[in-house]
N, C-alpha and C. Protein backbone atom coordinates (compact mmCIF):
# COMPACT_ATOMS: atom_id res chain seq x y z
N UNK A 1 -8.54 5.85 -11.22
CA UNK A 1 -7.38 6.40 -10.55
C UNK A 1 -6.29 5.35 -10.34
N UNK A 2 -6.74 3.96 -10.10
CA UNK A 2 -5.38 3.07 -10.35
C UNK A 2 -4.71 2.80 -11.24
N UNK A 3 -5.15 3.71 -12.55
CA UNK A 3 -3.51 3.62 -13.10
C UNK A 3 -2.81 4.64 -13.50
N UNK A 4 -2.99 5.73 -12.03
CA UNK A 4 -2.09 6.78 -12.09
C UNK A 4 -1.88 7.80 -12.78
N UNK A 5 -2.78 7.67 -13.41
CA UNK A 5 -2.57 8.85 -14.54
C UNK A 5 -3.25 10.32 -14.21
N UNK A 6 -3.91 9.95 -13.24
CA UNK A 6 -4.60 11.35 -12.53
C UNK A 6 -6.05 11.17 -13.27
N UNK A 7 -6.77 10.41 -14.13
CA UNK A 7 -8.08 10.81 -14.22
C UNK A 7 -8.36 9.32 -14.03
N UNK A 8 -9.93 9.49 -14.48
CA UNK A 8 -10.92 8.25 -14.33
C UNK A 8 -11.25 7.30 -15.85
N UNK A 9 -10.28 7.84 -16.60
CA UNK A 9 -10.46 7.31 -17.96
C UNK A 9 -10.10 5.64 -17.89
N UNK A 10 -10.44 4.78 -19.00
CA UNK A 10 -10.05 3.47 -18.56
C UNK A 10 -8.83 3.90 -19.96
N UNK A 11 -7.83 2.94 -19.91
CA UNK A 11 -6.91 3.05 -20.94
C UNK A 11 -6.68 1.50 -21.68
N UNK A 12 -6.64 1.95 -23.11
CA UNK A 12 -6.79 0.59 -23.87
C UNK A 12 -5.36 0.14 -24.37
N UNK A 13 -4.40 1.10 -24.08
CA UNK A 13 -2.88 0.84 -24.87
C UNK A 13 -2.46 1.12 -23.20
N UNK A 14 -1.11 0.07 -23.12
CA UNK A 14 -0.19 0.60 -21.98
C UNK A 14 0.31 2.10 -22.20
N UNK A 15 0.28 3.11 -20.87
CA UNK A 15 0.73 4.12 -21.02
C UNK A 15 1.97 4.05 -19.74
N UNK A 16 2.53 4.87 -20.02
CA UNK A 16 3.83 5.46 -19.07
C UNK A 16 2.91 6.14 -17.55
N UNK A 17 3.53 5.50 -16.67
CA UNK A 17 3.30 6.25 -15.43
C UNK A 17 4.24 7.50 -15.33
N UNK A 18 3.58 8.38 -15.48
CA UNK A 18 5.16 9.50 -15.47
C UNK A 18 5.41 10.26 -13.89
N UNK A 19 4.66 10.02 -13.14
CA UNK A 19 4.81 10.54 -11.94
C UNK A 19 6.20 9.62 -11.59
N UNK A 20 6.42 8.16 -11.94
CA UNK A 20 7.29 7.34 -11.59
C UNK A 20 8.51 7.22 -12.41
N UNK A 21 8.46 7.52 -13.35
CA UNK A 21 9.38 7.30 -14.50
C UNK A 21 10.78 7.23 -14.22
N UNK A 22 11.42 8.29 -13.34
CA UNK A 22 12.67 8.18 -12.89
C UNK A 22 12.78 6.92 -11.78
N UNK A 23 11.80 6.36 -11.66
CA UNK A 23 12.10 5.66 -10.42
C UNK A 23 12.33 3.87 -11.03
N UNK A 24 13.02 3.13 -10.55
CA UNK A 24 13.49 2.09 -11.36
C UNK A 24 12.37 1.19 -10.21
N UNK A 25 11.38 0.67 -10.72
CA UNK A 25 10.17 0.01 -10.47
C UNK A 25 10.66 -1.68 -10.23
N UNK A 26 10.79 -2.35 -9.29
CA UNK A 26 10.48 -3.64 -9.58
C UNK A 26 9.64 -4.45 -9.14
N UNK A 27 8.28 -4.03 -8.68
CA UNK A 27 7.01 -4.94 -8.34
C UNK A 27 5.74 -4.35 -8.27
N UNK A 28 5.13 -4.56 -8.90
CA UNK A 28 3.54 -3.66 -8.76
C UNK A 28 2.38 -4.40 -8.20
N UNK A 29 1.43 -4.11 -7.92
CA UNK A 29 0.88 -4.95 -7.32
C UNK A 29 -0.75 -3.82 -7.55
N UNK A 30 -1.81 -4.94 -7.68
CA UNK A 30 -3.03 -3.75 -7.51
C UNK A 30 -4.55 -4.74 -7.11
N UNK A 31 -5.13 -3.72 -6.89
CA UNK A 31 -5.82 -4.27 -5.29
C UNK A 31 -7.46 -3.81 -6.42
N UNK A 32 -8.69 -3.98 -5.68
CA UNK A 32 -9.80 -3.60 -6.10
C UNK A 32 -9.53 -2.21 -7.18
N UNK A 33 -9.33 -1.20 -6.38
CA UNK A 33 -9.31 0.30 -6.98
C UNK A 33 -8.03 1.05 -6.28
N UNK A 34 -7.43 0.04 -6.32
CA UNK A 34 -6.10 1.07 -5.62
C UNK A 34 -4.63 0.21 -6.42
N UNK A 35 -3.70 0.56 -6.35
CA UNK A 35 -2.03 0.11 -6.57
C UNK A 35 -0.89 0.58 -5.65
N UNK A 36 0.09 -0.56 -6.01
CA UNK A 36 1.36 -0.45 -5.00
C UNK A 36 2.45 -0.59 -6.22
N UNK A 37 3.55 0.38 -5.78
CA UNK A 37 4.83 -0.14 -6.62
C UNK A 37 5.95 0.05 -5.71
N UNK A 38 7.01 -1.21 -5.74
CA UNK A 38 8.10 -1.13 -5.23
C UNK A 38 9.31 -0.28 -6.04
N UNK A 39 10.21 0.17 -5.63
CA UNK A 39 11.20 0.93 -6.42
C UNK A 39 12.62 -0.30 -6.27
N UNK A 40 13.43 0.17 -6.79
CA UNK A 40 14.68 -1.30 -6.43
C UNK A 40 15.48 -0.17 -5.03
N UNK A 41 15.40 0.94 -4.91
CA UNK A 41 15.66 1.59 -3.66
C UNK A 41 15.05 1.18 -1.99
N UNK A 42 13.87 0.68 -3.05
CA UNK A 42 12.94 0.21 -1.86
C UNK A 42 11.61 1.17 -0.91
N UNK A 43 11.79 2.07 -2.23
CA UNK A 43 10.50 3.19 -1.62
C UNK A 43 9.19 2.34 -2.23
N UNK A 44 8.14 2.52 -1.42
CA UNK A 44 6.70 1.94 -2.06
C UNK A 44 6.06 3.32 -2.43
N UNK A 45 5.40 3.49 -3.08
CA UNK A 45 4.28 4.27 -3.64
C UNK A 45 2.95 3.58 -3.79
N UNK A 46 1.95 4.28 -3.49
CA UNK A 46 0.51 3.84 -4.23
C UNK A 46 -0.39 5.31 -4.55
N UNK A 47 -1.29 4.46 -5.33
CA UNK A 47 -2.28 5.33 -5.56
C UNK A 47 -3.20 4.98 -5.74
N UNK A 48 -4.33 5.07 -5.97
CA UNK A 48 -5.82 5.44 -6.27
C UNK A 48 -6.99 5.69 -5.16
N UNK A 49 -8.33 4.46 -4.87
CA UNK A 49 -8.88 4.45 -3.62
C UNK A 49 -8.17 4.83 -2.15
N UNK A 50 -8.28 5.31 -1.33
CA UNK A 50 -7.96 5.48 -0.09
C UNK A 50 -8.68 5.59 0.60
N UNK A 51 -10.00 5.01 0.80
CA UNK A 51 -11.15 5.03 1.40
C UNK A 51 -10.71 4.29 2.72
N UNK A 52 -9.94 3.47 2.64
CA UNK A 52 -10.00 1.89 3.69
C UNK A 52 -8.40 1.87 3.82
N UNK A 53 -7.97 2.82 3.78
CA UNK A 53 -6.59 2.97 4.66
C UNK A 53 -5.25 1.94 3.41
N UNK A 54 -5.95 1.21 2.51
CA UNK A 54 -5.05 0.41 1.76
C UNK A 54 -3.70 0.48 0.72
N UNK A 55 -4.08 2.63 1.19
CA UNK A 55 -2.56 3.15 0.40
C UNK A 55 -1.72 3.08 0.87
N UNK A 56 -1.66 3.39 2.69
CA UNK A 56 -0.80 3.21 3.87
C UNK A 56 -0.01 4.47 4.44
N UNK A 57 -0.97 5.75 3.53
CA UNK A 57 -0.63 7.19 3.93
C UNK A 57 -1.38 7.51 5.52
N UNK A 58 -0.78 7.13 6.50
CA UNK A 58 -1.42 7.62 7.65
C UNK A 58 -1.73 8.85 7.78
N UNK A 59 -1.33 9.66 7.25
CA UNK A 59 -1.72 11.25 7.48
C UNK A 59 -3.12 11.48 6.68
N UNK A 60 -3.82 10.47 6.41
CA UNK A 60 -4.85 10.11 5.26
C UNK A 60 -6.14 9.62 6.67
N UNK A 61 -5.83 9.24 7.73
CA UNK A 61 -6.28 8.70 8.88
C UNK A 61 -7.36 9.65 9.45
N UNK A 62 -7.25 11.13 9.74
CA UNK A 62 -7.77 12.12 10.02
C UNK A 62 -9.11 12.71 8.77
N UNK A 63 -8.45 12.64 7.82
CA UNK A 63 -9.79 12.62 6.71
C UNK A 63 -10.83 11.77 6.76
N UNK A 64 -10.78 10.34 7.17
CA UNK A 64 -11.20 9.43 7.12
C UNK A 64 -12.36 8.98 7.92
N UNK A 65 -12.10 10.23 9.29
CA UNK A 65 -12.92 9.69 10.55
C UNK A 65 -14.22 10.79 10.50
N UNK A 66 -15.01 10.00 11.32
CA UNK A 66 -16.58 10.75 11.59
C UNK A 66 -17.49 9.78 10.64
N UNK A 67 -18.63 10.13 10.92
CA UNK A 67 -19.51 9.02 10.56
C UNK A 67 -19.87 9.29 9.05
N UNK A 68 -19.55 9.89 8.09
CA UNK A 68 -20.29 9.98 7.06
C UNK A 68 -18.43 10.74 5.98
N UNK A 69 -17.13 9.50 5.89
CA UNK A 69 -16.08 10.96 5.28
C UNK A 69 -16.37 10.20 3.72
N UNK A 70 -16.11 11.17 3.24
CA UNK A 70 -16.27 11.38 1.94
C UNK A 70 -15.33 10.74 1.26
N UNK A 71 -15.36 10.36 -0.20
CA UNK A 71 -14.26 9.64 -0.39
C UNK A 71 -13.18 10.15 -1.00
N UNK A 72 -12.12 9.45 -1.26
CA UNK A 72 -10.57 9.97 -0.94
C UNK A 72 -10.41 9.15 -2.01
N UNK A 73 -9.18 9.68 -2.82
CA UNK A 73 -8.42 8.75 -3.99
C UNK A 73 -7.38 10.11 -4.00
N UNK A 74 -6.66 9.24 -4.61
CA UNK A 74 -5.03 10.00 -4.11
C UNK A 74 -4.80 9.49 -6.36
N UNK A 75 -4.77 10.31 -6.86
CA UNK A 75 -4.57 10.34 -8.42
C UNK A 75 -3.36 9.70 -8.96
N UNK A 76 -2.67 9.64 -8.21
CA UNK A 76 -0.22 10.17 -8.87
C UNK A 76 0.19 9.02 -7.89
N UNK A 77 0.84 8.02 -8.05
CA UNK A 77 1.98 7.35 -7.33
C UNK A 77 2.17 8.22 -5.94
N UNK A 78 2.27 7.88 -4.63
CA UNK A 78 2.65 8.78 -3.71
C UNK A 78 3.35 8.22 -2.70
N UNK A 79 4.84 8.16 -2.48
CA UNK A 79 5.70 7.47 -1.80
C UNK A 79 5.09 7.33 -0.42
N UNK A 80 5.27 6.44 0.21
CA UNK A 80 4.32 5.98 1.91
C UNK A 80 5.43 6.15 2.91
N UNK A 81 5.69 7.68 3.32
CA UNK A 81 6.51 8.05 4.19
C UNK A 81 6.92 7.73 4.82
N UNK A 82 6.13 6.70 5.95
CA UNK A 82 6.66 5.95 7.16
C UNK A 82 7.50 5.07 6.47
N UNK A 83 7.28 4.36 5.82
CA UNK A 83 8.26 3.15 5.01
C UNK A 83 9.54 3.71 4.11
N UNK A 84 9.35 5.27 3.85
CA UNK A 84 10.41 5.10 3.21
C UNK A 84 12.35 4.86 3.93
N UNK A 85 13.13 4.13 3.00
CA UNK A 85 14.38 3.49 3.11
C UNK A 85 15.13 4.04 4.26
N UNK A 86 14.81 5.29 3.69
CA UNK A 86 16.36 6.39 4.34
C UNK A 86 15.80 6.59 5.61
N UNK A 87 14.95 6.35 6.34
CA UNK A 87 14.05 6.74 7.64
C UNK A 87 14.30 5.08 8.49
N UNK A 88 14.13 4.48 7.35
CA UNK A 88 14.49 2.79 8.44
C UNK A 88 16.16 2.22 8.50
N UNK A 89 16.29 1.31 9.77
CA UNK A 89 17.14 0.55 9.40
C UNK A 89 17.13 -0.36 7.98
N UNK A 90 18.53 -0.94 7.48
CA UNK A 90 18.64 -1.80 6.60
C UNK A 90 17.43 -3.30 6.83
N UNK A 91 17.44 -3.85 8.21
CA UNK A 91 16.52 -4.67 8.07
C UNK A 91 15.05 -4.59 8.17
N UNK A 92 14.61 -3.25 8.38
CA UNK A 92 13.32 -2.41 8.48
C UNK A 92 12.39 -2.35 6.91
N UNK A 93 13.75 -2.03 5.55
CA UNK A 93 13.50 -1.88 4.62
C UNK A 93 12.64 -3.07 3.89
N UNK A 94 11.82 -2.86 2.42
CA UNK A 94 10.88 -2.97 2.22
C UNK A 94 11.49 -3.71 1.16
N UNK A 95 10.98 -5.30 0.76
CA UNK A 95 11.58 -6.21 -0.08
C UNK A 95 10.57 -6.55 -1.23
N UNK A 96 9.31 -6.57 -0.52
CA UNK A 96 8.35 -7.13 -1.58
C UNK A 96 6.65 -6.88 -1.24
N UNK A 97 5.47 -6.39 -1.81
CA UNK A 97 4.92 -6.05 -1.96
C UNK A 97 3.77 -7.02 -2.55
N UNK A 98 2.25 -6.62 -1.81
CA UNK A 98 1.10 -7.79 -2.43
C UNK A 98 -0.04 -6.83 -2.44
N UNK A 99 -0.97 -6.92 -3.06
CA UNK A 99 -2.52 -6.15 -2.68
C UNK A 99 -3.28 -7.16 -3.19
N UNK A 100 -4.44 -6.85 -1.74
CA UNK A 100 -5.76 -7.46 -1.91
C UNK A 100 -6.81 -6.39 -2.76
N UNK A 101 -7.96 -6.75 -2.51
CA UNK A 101 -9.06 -6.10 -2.80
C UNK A 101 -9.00 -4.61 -2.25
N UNK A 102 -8.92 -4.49 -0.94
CA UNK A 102 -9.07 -2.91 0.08
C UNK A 102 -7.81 -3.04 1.34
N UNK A 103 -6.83 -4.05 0.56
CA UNK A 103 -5.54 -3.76 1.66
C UNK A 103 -4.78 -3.89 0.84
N UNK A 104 -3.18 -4.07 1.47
CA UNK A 104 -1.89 -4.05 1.02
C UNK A 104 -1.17 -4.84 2.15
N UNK A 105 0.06 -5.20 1.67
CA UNK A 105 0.96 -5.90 2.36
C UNK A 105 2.37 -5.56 1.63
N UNK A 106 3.32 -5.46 2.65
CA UNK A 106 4.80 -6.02 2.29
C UNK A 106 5.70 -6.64 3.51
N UNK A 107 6.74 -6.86 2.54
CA UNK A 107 7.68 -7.77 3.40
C UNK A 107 9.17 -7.08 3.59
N UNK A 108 9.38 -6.99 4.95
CA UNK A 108 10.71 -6.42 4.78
C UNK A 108 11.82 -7.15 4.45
N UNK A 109 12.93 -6.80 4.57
CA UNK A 109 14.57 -7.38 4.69
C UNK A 109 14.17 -8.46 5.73
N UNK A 110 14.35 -8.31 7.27
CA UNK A 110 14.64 -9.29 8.01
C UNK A 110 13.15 -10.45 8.11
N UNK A 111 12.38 -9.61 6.84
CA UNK A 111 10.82 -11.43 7.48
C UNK A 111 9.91 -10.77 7.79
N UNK A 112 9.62 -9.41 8.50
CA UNK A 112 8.31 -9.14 8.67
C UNK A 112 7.19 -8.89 7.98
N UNK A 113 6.14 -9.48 8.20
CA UNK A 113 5.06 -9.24 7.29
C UNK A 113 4.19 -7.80 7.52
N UNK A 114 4.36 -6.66 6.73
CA UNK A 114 3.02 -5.48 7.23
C UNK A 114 2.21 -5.33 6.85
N UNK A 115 1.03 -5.12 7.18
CA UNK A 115 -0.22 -4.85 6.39
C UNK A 115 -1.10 -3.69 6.89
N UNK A 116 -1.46 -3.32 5.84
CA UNK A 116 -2.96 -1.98 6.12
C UNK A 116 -3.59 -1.73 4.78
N UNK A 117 -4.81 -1.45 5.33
CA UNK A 117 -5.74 -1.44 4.69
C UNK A 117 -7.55 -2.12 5.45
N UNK A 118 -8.40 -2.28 4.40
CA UNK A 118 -9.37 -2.57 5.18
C UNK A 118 -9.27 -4.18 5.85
N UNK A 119 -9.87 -4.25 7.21
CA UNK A 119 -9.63 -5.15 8.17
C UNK A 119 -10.96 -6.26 8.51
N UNK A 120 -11.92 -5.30 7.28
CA UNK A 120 -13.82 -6.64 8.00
C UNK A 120 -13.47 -7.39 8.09
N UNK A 121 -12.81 -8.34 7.24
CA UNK A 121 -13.12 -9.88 7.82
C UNK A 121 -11.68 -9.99 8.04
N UNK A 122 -10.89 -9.69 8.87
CA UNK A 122 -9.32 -10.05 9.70
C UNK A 122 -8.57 -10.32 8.66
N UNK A 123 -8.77 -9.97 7.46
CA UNK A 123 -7.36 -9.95 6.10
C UNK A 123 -6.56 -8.85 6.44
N UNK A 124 -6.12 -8.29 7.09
CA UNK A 124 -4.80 -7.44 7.58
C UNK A 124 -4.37 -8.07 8.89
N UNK A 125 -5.16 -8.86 9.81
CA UNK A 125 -4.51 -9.93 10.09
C UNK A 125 -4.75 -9.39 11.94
N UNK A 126 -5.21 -8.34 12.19
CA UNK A 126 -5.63 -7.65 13.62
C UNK A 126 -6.59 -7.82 13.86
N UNK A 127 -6.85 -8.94 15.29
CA UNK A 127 -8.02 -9.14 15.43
C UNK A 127 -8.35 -7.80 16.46
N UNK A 128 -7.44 -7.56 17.07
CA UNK A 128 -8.13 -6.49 17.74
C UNK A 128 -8.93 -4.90 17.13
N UNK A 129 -8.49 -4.99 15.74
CA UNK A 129 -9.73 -4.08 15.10
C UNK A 129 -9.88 -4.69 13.54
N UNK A 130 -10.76 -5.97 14.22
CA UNK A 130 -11.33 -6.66 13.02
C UNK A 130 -12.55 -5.61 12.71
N UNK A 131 -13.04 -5.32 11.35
CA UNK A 131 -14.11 -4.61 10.96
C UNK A 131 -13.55 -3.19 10.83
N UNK A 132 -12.43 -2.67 11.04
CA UNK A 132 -11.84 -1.39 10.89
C UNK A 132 -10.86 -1.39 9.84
N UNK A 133 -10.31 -0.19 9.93
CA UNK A 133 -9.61 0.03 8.71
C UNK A 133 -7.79 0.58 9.41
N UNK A 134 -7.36 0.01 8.52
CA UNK A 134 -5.68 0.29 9.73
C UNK A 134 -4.76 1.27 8.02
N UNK A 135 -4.59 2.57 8.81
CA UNK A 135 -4.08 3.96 7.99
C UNK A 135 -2.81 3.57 7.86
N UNK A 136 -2.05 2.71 8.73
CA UNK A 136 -0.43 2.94 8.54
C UNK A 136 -0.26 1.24 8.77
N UNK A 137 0.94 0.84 8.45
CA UNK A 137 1.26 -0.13 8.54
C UNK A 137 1.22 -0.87 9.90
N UNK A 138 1.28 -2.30 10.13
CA UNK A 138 0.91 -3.03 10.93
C UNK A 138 1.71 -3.86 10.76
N UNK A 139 2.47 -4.43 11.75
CA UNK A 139 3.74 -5.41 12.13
C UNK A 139 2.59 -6.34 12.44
N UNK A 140 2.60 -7.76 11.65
CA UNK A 140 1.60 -9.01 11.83
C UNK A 140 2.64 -9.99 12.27
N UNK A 141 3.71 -10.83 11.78
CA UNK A 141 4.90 -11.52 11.84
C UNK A 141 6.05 -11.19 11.83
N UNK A 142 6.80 -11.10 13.09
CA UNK A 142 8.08 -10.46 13.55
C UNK A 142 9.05 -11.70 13.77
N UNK A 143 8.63 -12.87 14.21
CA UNK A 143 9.53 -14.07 14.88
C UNK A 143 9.79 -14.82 13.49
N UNK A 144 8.89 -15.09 12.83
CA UNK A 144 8.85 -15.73 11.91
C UNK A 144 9.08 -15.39 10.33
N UNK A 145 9.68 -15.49 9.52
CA UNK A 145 10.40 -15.34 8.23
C UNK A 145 9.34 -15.38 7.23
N UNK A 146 9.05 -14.42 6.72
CA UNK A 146 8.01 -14.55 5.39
C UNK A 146 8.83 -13.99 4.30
N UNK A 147 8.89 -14.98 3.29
CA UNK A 147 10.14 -14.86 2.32
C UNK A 147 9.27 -14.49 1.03
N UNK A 148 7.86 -14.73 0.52
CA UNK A 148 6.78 -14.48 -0.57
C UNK A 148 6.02 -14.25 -0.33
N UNK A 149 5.00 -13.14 -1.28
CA UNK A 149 3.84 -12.50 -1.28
C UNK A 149 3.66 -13.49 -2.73
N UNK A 150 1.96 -14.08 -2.15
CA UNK A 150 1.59 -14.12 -3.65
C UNK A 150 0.11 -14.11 -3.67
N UNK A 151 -0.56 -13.24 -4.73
CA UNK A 151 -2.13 -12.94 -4.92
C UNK A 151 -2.74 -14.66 -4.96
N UNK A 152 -4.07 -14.33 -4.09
CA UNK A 152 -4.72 -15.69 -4.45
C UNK A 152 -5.92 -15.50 -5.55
């Protein structure tokens, strides 16, 4: 499912994301079993796994809970509502984009760092629900200027 194409096939030639196609793409980013893409508008999309909150669809939060939920993968690119442009201020908006293994991160305009996704060992950066999984984004660095995302 991370590369959008809606099935589980692996693909041996680059194919066209066509859910995105109109959208002028400038950063992708992809995590264990999931992906992120920035638009130059500044909308994010992801898709695949959504088990561990790392697409950043909070309305995905409610599926998720009780002791035994089933798993979730989201097939198609799917814009991450809370973040999108036209809903934030100019310095709210979304500059640059990273994925781990079972999280995500970006960076806005004015420096803040957000993250969600899975939290076991404090890589989304909340200790107060280390070992959990965070559905929507998370303000980690507000005072301080984070100007690059880069995979380790």
């Amino acid at each position: 499912m991370q590369l959008g194409h809606g099935h589980f096939h692996d693909e041996g030639l680059l194919q066209l994301v066509e859910t995105i196609r109109h959208e002028r793409i400038v950063s992708v980013a992809a995590g264990r079993a999931h992906s992120v893409a920035l638009a130059a508008d500044g909308k994010i999309f992801s898709w695949g796994d959504a088990s561990r909150g790392q697409l950043g669809h909070a309305q995905l939060a409610a599926m998720m809970q009780g002791p035994n939920p089933a798993p979730l993968s989201i097939p198609f690119p799917q814009a991450i509502q809370s973040l999108e442009p036209a809903r934030l201020k100019p310095p709210a908006r979304v500059t640059a984009i990273a994925a781990g293994g079972d999280h995500s991160m970006a960076v806005t305009v004015a420096g803040t760092l957000l993250a969600f996704g899975c939290n076991k060992h404090g890589q989304v950066g909340s200790l107060a629900r280390a070992g959990g999984c965070l559905h929507a984004a998370l303000e980690l660095c507000s005072r301080r200027s984070v100007r690059m995302l880069s995979p380790t």
